[in-house]
Protein backbone atom coordinates (compact mmCIF):
# COMPACT_ATOMS: atom_id res chain seq x y z
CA UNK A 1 -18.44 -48.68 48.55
CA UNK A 2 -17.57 -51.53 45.80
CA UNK A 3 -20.38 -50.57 44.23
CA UNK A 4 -19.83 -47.16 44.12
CA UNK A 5 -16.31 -47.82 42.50
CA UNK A 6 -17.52 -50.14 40.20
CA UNK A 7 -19.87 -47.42 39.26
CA UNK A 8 -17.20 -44.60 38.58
CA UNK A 9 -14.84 -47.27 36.47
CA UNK A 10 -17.58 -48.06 34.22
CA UNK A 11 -18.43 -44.35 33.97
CA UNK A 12 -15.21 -43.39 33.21
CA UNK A 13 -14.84 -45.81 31.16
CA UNK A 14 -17.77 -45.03 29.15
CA UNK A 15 -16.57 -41.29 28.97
CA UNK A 16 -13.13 -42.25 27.49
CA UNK A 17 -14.42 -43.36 23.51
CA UNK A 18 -16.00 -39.51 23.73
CA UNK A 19 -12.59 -37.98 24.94
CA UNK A 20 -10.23 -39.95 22.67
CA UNK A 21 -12.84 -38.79 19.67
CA UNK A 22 -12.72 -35.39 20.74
CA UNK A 23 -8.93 -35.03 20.92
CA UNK A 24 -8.56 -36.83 17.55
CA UNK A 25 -11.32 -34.51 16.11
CA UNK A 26 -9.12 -31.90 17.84
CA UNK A 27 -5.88 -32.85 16.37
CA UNK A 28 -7.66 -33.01 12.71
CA UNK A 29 -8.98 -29.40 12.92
CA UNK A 30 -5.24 -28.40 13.78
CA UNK A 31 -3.99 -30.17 11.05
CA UNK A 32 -6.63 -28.59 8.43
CA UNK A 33 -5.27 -25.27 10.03
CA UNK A 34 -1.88 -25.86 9.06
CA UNK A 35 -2.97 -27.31 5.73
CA UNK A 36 -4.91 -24.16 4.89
CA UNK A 37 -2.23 -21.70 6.08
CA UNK A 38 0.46 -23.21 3.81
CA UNK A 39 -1.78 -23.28 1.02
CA UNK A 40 -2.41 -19.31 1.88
CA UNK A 41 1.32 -18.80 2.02
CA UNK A 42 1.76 -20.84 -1.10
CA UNK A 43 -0.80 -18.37 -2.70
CA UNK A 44 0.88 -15.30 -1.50
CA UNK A 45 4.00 -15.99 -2.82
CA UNK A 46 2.32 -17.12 -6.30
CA UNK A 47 0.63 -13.90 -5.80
CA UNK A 48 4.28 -11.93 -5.17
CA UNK A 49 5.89 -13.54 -7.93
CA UNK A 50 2.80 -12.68 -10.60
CA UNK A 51 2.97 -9.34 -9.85
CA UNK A 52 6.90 -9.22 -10.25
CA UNK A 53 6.52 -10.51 -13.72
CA UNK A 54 3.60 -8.29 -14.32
CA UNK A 55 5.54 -5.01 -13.91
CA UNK A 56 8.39 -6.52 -16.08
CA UNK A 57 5.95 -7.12 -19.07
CA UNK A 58 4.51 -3.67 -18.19
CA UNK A 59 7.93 -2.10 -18.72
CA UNK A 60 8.59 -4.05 -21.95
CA UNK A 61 5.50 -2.93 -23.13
CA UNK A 62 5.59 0.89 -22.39
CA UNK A 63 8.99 0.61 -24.42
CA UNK A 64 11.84 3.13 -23.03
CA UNK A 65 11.39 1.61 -19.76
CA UNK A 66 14.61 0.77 -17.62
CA UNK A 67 14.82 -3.48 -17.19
CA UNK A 68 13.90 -3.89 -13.78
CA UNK A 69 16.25 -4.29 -10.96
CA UNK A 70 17.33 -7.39 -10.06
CA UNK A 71 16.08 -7.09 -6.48
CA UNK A 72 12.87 -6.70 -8.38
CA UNK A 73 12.37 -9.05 -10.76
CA UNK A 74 14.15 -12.09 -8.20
CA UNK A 75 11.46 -14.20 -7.03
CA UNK A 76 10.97 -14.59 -3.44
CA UNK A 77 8.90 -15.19 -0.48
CA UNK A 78 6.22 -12.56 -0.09
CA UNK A 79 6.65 -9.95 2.56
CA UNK A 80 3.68 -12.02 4.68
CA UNK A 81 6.27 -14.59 5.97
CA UNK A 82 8.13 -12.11 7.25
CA UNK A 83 11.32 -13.32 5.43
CA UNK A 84 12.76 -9.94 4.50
CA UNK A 85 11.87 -6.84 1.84
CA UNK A 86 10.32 -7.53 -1.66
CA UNK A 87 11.26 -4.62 -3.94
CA UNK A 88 8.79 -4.02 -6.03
CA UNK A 89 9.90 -1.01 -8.06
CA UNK A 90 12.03 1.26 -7.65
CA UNK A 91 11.17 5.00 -9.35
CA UNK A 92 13.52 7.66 -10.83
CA UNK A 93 12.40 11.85 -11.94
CA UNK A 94 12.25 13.76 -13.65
CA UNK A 95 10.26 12.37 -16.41
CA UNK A 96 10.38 13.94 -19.82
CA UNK A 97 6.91 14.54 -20.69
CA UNK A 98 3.22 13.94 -18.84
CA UNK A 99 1.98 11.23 -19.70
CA UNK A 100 -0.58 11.01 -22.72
CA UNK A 101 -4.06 10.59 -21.45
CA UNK A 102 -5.00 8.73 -24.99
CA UNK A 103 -2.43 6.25 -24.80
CA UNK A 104 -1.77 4.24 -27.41
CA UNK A 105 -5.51 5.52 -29.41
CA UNK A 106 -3.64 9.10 -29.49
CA UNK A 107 -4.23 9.55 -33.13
CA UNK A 108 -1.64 13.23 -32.73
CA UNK A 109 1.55 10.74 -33.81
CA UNK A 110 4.84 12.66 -33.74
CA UNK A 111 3.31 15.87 -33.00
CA UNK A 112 1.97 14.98 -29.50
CA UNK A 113 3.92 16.82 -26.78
CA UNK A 114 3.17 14.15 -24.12
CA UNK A 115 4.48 10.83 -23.42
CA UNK A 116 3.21 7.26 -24.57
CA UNK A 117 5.78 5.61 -23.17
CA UNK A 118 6.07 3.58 -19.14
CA UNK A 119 7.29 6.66 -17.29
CA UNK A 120 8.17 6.64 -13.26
CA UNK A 121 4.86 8.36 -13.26
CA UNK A 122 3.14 5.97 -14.97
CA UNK A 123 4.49 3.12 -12.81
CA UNK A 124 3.53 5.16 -9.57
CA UNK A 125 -0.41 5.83 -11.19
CA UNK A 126 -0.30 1.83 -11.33
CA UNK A 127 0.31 0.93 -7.91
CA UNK A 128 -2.57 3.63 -6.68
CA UNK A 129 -5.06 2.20 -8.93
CA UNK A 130 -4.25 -1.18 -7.00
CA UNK A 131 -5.46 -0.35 -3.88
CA UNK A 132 -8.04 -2.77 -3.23
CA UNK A 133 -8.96 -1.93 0.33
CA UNK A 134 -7.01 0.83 2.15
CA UNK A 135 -4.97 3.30 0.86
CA UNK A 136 -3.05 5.98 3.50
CA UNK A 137 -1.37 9.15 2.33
CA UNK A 138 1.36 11.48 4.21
CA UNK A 139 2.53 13.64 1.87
CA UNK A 140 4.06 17.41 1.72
CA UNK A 141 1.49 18.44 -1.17
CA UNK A 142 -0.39 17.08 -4.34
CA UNK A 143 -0.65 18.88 -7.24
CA UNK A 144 -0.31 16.81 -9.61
CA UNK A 145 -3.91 16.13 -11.49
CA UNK A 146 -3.29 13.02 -12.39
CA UNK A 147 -2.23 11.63 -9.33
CA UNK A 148 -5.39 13.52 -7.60
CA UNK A 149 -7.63 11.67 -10.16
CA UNK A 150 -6.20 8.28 -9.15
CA UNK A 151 -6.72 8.79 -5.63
CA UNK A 152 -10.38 9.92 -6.28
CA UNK A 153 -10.90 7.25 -8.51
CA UNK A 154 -9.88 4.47 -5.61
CA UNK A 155 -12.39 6.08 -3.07
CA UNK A 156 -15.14 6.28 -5.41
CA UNK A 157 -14.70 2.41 -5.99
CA UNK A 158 -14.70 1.65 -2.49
CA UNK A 159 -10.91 2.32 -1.38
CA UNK A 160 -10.78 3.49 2.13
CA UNK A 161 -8.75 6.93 1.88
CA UNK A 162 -6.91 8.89 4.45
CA UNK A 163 -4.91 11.98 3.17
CA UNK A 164 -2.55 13.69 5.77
CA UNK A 165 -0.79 16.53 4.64
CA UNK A 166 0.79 19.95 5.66
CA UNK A 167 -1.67 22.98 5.90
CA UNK A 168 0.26 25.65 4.52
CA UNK A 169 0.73 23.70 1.27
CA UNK A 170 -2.76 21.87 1.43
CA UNK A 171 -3.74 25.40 1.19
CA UNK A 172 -1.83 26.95 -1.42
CA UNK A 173 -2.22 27.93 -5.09
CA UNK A 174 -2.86 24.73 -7.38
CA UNK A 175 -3.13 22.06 -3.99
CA UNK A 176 -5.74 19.39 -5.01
CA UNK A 177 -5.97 18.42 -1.36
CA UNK A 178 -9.27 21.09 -0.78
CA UNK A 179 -10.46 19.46 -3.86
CA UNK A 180 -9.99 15.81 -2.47
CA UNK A 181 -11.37 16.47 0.96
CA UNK A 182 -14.40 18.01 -0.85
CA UNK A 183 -15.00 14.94 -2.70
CA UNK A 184 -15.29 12.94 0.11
CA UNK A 185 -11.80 11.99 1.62
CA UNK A 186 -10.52 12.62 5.13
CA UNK A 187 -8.14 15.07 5.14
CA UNK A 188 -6.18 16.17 8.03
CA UNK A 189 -3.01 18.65 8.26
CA UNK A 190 -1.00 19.32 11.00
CA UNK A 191 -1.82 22.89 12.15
CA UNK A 192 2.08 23.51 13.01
CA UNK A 193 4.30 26.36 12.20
CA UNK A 194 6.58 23.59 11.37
CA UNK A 195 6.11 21.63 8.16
CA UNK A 196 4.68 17.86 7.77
CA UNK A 197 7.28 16.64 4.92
CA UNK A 198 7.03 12.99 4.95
CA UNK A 199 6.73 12.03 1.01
CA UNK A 200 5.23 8.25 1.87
CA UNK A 201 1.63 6.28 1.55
CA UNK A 202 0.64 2.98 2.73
CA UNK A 203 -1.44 0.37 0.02
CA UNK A 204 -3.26 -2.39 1.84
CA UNK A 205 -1.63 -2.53 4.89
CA UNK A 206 1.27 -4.57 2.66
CA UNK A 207 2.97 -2.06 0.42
CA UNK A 208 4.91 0.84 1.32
CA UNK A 209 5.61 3.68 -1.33
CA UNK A 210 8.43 5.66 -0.25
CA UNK A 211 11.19 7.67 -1.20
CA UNK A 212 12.02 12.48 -1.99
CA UNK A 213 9.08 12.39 -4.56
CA UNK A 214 6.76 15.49 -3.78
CA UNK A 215 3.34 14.33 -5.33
CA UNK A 216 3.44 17.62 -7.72
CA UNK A 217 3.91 18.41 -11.34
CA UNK A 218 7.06 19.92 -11.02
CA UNK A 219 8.67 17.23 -8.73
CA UNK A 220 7.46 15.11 -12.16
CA UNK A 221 8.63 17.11 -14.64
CA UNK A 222 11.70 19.16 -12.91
CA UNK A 223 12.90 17.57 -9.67
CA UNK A 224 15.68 15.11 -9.31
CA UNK A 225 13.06 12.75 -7.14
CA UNK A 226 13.30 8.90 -6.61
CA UNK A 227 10.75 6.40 -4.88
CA UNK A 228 11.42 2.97 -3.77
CA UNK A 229 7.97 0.80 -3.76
CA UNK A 230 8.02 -2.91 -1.25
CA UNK A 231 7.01 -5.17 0.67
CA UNK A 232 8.44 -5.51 4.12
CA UNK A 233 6.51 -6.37 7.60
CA UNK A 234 8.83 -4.15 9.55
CA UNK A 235 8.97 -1.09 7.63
CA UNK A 236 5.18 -1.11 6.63
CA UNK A 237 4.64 -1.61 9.99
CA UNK A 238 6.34 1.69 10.89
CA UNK A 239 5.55 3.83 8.92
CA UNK A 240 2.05 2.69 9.33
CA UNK A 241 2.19 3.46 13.62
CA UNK A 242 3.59 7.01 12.52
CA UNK A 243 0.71 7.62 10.23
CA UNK A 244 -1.74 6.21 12.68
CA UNK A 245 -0.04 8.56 15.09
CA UNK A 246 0.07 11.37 13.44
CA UNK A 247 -4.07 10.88 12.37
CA UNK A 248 -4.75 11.00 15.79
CA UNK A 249 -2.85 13.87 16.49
CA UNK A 250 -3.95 15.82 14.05
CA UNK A 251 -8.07 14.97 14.44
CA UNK A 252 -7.78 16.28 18.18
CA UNK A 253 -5.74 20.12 17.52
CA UNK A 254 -7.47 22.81 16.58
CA UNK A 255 -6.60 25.17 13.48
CA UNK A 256 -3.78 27.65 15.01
CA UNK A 257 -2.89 25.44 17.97
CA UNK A 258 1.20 24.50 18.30
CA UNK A 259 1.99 20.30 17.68
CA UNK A 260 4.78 18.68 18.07
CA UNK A 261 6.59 17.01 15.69
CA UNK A 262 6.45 13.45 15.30
């Protein structure tokens, strides 16, 4: 039996180099973990504060455009740490004129009925075209063409698109949401005698665009509308469990069946 102990010590302690180099192997990989996610965090909030100062130079630029808010132009933490709501603009209507599609090349001058300068509308087209990745809509109606072309533009370059909207209005005269499901985009209403009025869409799973703004022509041109556009864990994630809610409910009812209202 001496033997047999002397035989386990040496095995064990033959085993324990291995173990100690696997823990410390261990404890560097956990490390290099850490390291990495602060340099992501450090990245994201770089990221946050670019785009800040972007849509500050934007607004100088357009010329007529309000300063920005100080809630959106301070420089924080991005809404990934989770340390409270980055602003990122916030958006007032009516706007005077549509915008010009020539931009600054319009060679019209004074006598050109449309607008060249950084309207609320303009802002708004910007954050649509950033949609890298996803990009969820719940909204009363769209009739406005050039929001409609933005949001065909994003699926065309890969953006995955999900419309929701009402089906009386996705049906009436001048909707663009039969034209957008025809392109391509899933589209689904809510088959209720009730209306679907939320006004909100989702960019990325990070940005939530919110606020009275009908996406229509006369909510641009006419309506008293505003829209506030952030960053905030909590309220993305929300808004994003009502819309995932509501996509589910809506892809299982049939056309003339009674929903409830969510």
């Amino acid at each position: 039996w001496r033997a047999q102990i002397r035989e386990t010590t040496n095995l064990v302690q033959s085993c324990e180099p291995a173990q100690a180099q696997r823990t410390s192997n261990m404890g560097q990989s956990v490390s290099q973990c850490m390291q990495q996610q602060q340099k992501l965090q450090q990245l994201e909030q770089r990221n946050a504060t670019l785009e800040q100062e972007l849509y500050r130079l934007r607004a100088q630029v357009g010329g007529g455009a309000a300063p920005a808010p100080a809630a959106q132009t301070a420089a924080g933490p991005p809404a990934a740490q989770g340390t409270g709501p980055v602003v990122l603009d916030v958006l007032f209507f009516p706007d005077q004129a549509m915008p010009c599609r020539y931009g600054s090349n319009c060679r019209r001058g004074a006598s050109c009925t449309y607008s060249h300068e950084n309207t609320s509308l303009c802002r708004l087209l910007h954050f649509i075209r950033s949609a890298r990745h996803r990009l969820d809509i719940c909204v009363f109606n769209i009739t406005c063409n050039e929001i409609s072309s933005e949001i065909e533009a994003a699926a065309k370059r890969g953006v995955a698109v999900r419309i929701i909207s009402d089906d009386d209005q996705s049906e009436s005269t001048g909707s663009d949401v039969r034209q957008l499901k025809a392109s391509g985009i899933p589209v689904r209403t809510d088959h209720s005698p009730y209306h679907m009025h939320n006004k909100f869409a989702l960019i990325d799973g990070h940005t939530l665009i919110n606020g009275s703004f009908n996406w229509t022509r006369s909510a641009v041109l006419n309506n008293r509308e505003n829209i506030v556009i952030l960053r905030d864990p909590k309220l993305v994630q929300a808004f994003g469990n009502v819309f995932e809610q509501m996509w589910q409910l809506y892809g299982t009812i049939r056309p003339g069946a009674q929903t409830s209202v969510i």
